[in-house]
Protein backbone atom coordinates (compact mmCIF):
# COMPACT_ATOMS: atom_id res chain seq x y z
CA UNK A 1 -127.30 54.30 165.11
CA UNK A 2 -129.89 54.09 167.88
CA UNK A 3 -129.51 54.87 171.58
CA UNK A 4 -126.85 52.43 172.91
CA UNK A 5 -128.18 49.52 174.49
CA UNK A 6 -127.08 48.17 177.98
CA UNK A 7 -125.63 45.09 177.14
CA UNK A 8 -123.46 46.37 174.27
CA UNK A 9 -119.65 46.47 175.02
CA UNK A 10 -118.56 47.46 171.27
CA UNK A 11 -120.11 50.73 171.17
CA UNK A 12 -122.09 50.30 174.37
CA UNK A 13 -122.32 52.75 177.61
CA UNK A 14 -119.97 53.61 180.16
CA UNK A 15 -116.06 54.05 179.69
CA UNK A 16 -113.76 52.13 177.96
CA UNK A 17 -112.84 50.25 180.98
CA UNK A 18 -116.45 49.35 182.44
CA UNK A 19 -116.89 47.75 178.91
CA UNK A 20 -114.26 45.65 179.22
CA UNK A 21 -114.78 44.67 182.30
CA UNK A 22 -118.30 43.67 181.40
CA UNK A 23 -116.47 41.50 178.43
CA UNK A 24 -114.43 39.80 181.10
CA UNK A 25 -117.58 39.19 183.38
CA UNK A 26 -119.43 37.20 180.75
CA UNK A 27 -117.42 34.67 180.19
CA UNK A 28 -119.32 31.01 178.74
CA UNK A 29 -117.75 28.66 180.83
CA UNK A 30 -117.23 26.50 177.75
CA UNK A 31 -115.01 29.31 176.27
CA UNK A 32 -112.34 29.46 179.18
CA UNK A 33 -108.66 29.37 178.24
CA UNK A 34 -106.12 29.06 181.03
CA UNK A 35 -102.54 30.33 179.39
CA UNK A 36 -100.11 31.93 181.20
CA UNK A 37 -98.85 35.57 180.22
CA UNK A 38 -95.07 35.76 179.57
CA UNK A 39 -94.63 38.78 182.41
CA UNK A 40 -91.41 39.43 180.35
CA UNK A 41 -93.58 40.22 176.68
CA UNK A 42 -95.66 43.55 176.45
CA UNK A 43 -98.27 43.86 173.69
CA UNK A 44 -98.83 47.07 171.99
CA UNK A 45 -100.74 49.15 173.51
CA UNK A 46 -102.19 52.58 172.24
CA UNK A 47 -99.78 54.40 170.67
CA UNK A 48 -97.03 54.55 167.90
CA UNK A 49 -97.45 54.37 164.38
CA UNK A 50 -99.67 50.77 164.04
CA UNK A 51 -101.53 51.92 166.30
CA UNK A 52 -102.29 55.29 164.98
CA UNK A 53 -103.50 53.60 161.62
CA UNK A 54 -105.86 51.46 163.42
CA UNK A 55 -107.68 54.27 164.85
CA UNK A 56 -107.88 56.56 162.26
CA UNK A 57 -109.08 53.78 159.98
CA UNK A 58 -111.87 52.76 162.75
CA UNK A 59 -112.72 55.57 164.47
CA UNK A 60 -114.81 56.97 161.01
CA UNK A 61 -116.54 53.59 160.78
CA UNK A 62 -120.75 54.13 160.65
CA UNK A 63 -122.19 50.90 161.86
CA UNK A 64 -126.28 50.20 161.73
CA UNK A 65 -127.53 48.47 164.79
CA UNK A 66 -127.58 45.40 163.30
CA UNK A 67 -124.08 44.91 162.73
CA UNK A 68 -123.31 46.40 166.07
CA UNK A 69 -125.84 43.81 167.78
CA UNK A 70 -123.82 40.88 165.75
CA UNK A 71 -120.60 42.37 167.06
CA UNK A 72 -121.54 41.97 170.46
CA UNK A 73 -123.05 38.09 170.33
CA UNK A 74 -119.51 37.24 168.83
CA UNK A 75 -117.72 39.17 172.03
CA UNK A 76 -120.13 37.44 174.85
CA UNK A 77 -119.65 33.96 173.32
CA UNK A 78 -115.91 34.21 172.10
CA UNK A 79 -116.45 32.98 168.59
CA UNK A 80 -115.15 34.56 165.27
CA UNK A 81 -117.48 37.17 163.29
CA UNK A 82 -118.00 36.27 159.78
CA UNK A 83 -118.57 39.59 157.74
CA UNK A 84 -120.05 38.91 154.32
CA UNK A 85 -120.99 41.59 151.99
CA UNK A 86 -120.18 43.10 148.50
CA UNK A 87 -116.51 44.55 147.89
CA UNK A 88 -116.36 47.95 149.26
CA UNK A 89 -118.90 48.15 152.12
CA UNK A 90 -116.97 48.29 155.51
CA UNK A 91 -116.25 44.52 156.04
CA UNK A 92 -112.35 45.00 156.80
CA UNK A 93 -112.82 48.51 158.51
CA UNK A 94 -115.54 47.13 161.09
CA UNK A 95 -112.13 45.31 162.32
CA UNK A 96 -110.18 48.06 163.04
CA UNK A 97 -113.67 49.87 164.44
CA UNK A 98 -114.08 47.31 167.05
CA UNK A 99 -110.01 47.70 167.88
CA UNK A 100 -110.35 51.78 168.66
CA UNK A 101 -113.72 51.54 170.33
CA UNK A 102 -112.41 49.03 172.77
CA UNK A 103 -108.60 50.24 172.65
CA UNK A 104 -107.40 46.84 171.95
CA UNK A 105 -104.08 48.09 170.20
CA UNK A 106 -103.41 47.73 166.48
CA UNK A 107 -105.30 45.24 164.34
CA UNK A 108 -103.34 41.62 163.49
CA UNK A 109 -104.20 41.70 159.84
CA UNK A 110 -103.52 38.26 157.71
CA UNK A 111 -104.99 38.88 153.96
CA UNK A 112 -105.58 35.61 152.69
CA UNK A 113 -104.55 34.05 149.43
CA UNK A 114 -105.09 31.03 147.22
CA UNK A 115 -101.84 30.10 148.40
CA UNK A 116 -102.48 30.48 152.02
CA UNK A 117 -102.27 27.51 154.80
CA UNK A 118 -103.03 27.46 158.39
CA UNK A 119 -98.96 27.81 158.99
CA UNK A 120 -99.01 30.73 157.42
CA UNK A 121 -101.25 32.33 159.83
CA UNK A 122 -100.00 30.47 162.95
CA UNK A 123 -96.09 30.84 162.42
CA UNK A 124 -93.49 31.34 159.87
CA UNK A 125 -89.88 28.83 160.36
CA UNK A 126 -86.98 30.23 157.77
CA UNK A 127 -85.11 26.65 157.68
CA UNK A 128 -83.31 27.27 154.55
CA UNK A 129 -81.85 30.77 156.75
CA UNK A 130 -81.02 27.70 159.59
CA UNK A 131 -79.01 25.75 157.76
CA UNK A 132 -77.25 28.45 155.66
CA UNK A 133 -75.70 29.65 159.20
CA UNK A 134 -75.15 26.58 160.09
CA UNK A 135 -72.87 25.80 157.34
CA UNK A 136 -71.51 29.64 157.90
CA UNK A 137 -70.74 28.82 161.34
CA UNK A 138 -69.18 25.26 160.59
CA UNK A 139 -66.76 26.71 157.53
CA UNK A 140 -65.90 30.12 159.80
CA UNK A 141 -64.86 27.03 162.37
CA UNK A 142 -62.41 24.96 159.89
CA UNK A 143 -60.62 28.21 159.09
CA UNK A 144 -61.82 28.62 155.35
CA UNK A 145 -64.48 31.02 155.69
CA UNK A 146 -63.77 34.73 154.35
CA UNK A 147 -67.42 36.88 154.66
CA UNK A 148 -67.95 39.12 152.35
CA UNK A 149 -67.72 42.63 153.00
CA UNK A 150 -70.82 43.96 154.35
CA UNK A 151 -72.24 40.29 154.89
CA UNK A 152 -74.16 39.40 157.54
CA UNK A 153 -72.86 37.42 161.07
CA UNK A 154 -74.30 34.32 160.98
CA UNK A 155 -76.62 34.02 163.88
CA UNK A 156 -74.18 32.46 167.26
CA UNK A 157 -75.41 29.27 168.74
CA UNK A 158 -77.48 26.79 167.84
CA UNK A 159 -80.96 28.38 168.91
CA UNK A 160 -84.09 28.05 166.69
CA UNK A 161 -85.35 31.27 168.07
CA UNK A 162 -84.14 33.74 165.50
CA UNK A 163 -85.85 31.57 162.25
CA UNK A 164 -89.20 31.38 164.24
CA UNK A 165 -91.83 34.49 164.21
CA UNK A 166 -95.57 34.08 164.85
CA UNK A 167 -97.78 35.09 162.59
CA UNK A 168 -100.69 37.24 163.01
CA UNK A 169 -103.36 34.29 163.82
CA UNK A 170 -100.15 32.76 165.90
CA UNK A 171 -100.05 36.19 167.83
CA UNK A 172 -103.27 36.84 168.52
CA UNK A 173 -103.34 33.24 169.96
CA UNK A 174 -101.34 34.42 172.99
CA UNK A 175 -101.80 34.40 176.53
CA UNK A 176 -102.69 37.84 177.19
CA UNK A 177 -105.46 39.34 180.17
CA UNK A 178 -106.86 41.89 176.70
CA UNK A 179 -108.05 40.43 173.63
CA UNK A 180 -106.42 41.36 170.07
CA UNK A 181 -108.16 41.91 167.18
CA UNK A 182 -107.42 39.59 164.02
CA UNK A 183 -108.67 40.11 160.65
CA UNK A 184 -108.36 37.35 158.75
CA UNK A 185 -109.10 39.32 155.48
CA UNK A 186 -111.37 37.82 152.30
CA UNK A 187 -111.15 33.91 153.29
CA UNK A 188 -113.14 33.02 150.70
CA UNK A 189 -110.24 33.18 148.38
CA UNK A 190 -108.26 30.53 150.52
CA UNK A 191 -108.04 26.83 149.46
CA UNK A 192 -110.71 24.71 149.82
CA UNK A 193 -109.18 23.08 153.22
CA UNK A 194 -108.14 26.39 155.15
CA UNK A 195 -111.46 26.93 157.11
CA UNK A 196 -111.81 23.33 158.28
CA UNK A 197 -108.17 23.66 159.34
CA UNK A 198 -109.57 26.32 161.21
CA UNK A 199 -111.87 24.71 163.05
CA UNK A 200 -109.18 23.23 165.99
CA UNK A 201 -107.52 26.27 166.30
CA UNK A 202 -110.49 28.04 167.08
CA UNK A 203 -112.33 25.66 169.16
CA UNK A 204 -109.19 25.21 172.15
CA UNK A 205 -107.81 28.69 171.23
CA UNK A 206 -104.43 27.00 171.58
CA UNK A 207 -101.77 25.45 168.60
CA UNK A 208 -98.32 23.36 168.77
CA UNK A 209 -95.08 24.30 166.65
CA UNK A 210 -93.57 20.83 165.94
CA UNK A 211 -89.94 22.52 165.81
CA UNK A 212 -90.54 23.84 169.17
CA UNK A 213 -91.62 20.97 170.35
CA UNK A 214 -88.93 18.73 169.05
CA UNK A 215 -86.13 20.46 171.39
CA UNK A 216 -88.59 20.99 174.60
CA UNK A 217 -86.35 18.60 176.72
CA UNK A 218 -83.42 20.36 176.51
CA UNK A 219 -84.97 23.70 175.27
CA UNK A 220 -87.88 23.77 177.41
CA UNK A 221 -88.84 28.17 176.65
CA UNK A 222 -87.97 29.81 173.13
CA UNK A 223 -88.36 33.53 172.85
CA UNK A 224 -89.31 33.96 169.19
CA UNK A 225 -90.45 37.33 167.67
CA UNK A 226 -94.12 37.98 166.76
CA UNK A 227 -96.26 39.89 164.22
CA UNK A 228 -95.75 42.84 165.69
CA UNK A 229 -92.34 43.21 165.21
CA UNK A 230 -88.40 41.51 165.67
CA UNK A 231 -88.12 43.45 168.88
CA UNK A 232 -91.36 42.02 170.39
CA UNK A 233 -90.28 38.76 171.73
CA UNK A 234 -92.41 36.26 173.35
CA UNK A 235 -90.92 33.29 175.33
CA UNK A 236 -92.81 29.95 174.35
CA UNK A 237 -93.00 26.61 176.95
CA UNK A 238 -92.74 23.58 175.47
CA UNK A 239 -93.71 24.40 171.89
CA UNK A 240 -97.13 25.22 172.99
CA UNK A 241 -99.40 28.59 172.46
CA UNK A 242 -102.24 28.75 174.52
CA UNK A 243 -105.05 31.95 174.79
CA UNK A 244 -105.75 33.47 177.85
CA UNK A 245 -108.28 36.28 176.37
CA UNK A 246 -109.51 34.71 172.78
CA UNK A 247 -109.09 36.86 170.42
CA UNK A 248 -111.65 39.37 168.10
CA UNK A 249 -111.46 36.96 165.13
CA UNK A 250 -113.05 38.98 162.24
CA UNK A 251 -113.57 37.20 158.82
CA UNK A 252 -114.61 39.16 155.64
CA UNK A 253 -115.78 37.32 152.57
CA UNK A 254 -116.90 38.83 149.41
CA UNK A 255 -119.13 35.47 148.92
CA UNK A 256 -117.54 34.23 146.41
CA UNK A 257 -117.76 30.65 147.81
CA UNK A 258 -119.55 28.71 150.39
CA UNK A 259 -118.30 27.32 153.54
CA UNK A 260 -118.83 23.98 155.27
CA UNK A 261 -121.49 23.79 158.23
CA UNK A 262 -118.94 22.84 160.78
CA UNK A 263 -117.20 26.13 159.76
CA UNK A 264 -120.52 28.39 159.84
CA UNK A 265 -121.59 26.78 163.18
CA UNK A 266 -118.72 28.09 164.98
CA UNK A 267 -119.12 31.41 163.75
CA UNK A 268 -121.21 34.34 164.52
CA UNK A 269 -122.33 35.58 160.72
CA UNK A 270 -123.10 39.13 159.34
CA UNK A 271 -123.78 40.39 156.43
CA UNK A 272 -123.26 44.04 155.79
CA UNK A 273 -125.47 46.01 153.34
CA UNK A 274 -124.49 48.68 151.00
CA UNK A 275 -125.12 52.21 153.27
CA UNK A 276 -128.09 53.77 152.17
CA UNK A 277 -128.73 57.51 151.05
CA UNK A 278 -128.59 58.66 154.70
CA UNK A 279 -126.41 56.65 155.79
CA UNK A 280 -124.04 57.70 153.06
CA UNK A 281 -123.92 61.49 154.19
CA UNK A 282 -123.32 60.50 157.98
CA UNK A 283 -120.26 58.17 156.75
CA UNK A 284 -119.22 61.26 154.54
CA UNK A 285 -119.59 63.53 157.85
CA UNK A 286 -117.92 61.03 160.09
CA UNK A 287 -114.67 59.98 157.61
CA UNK A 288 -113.79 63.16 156.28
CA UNK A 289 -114.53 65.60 159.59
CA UNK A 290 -117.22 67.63 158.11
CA UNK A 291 -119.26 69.84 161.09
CA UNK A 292 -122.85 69.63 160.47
CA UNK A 293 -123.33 73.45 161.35
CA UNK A 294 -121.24 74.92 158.97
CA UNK A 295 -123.92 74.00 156.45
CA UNK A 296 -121.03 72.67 153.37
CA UNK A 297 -123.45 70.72 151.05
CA UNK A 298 -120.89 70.63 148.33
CA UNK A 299 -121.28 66.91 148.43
CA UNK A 300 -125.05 66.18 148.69
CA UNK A 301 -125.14 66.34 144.75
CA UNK A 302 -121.86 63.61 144.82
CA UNK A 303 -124.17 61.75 147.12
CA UNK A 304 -127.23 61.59 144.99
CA UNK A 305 -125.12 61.10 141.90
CA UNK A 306 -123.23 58.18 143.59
CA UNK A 307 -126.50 56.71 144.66
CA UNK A 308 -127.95 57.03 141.05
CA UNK A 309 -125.26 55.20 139.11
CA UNK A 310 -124.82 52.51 141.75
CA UNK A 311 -128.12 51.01 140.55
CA UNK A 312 -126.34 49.98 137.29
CA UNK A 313 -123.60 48.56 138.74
CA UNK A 314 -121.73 48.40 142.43
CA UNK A 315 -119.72 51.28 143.82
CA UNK A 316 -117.56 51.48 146.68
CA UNK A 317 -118.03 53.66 149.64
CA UNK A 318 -114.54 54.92 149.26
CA UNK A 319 -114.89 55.90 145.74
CA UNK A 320 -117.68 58.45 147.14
CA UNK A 321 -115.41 59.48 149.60
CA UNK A 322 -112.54 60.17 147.28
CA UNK A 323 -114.89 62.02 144.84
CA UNK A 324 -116.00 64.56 147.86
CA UNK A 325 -112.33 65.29 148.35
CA UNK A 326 -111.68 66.06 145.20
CA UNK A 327 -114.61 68.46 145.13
CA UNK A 328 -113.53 70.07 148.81
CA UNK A 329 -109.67 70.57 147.07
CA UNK A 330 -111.05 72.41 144.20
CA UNK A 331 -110.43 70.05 141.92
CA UNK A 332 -112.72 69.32 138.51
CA UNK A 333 -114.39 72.46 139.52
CA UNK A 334 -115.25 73.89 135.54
CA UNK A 335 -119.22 73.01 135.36
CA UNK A 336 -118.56 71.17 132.12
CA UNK A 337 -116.17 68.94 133.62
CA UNK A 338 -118.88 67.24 136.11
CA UNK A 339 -119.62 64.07 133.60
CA UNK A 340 -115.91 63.64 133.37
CA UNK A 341 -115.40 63.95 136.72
CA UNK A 342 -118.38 61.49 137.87
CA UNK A 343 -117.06 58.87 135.05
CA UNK A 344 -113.19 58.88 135.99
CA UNK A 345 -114.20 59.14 140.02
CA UNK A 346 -117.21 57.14 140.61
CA UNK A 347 -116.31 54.09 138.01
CA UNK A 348 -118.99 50.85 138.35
CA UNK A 349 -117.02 47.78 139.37
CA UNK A 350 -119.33 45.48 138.06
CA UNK A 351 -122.54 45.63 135.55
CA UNK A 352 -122.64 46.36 131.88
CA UNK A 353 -120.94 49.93 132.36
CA UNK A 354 -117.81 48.41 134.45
């Protein structure tokens, strides 16, 4: 990567704080959202376990200036970053990248399925749970219930709040004064109506739950857990999540289907290309804490080798990365064992030698 430029705030100058302050700054009046924090709810922040993951995962990310430059239009204008590119390039680990560059706390991750809907991602509602401690409750209150040793209390009260959680879209959604980052991971394997569904949710950065708002007259505020965790409890006024700060929306497609126009036009898109030769070395450097100076070139020959049978068929960046730390541990060290070695390590995932 290049010299920084001034208008960057992923990767840009200055501290972590002056960048996002400058993210705050620029705010397109058309991409204002006016929810109200719960002063009660705390988002993670930068430490424990998630977050440890997130940064170790992003903080070895290479990006060219391209992608960085596509990072930054999606911040300034608010809109979600589209990341196409073939299967092992980056696409999911630019995500957590952009979370420890900007210390944003731990990525909301929602890997998407054929099966997936826009629920899914918003909230999840155990009814069957409801009214199977409902019916607890109601026999434990006629006299003829007997629990099971080392069954669970039904939950007390009528309250909907312990069979609601948000989901990862559903908490990144809320009102908070610092962005989260969601990655909505390989949408192109959704059905055919998830990205339209999309489209609302993204435009007014805001979404109803019906159950919720069913019981807002006499229930006006529900505390309901989130995707970070049953202790992390959010409280909810009348049914109704609205952003404050909309969130890093990263989505990675492997292209294995096109998307409507509607879709496309409210995203910012990228499309990541496999890391060349050099590029390859510096990724090698960054991800597995090699110093420059101590001149190890045990895996410049992995590198050439990986960049000479990627030309008949794709390799990942990771199987490159495994196959140097193999050769740093010691192991498949016997010269004769090097064709081995490359086929079991560095197997093509597509082509005629897959």
């Amino acid at each position: 990567m290049d010299t920084a430029k001034d208008w960057w705030i992923y990767r840009g100058p200055g501290t972590v704080g002056e960048r996002r302050a400058r993210l705050d700054e620029h705010r397109p009046p058309w991409r204002e959202f006016k929810g109200e924090p719960d002063p009660e709810y705390t988002p993670p922040g930068t430490e424990g376990p998630a977050w440890a993951e997130t940064y170790e995962r992003g903080d070895g990310y290479v990006p060219d200036d391209y992608e960085v430059d596509a990072v930054n239009t999606a911040l300034y204008l608010r809109r979600p970053l589209l990341v196409t590119g073939k299967p092992g390039v980056g696409k999911s680990t630019l995500a957590h990248s952009i979370a420890a560059d900007l210390e944003l706390g731990p990525v909301l991750h929602w890997p998407v399925t054929s099966r997936s809907s826009l629920r899914d991602g918003l909230y999840q509602y155990d009814a069957i749970g409801r009214l199977h401690d409902a019916n607890l409750r109601h026999l434990a209150s006629s006299g003829r219930s007997r629990r099971p040793p080392g069954a669970k209390r039904p939950a007390s009260g009528n309250s909907i709040a312990p069979y609601l959680r948000l989901g990862p879209l559903g908490t990144a959604l809320l009102p908070q004064d610092r962005p989260r980052v969601l990655l909505v991971d390989e949408i192109d394997k959704s059905d055919i109506d998830l990205p339209g569904d999309l489209l609302t949710v993204f435009e007014e950065g805001s979404f109803e739950i019906p159950e919720l708002a069913r019981i807002a007259a006499r229930q006006p505020r529900v505390r309901v857990g989130t995707q970070d965790g049953p202790k992390a409890r959010v409280g909810i006024e009348g049914g109704r999540v609205q952003c404050r700060a909309f969130p890093i929306v990263v989505l990675t497609s492997n292209g294995e289907r096109d998307f409507p126009p509607p879709f496309l036009r409210r995203c910012i898109r990228l499309h990541v290309e496999p890391p060349t030769k050099d590029k390859l070395e510096r990724i090698v450097r960054q991800r597995l804490r090699l110093d420059e100076s101590t001149g190890d070139d045990h895996y410049r020959d992995l590198i050439k080798a990986f960049d000479e049978r990627r030309t008949e068929g794709d390799l990942a960046t990771d199987q490159l990365l495994n196959a140097v730390q193999l050769r740093l541990s010691g192991a498949w060290s016997g010269v004769d064992e090097r064709e081995d070695f490359l086929k079991t390590v560095l197997q093509r995932l597509t082509g005629p030698l897959a």
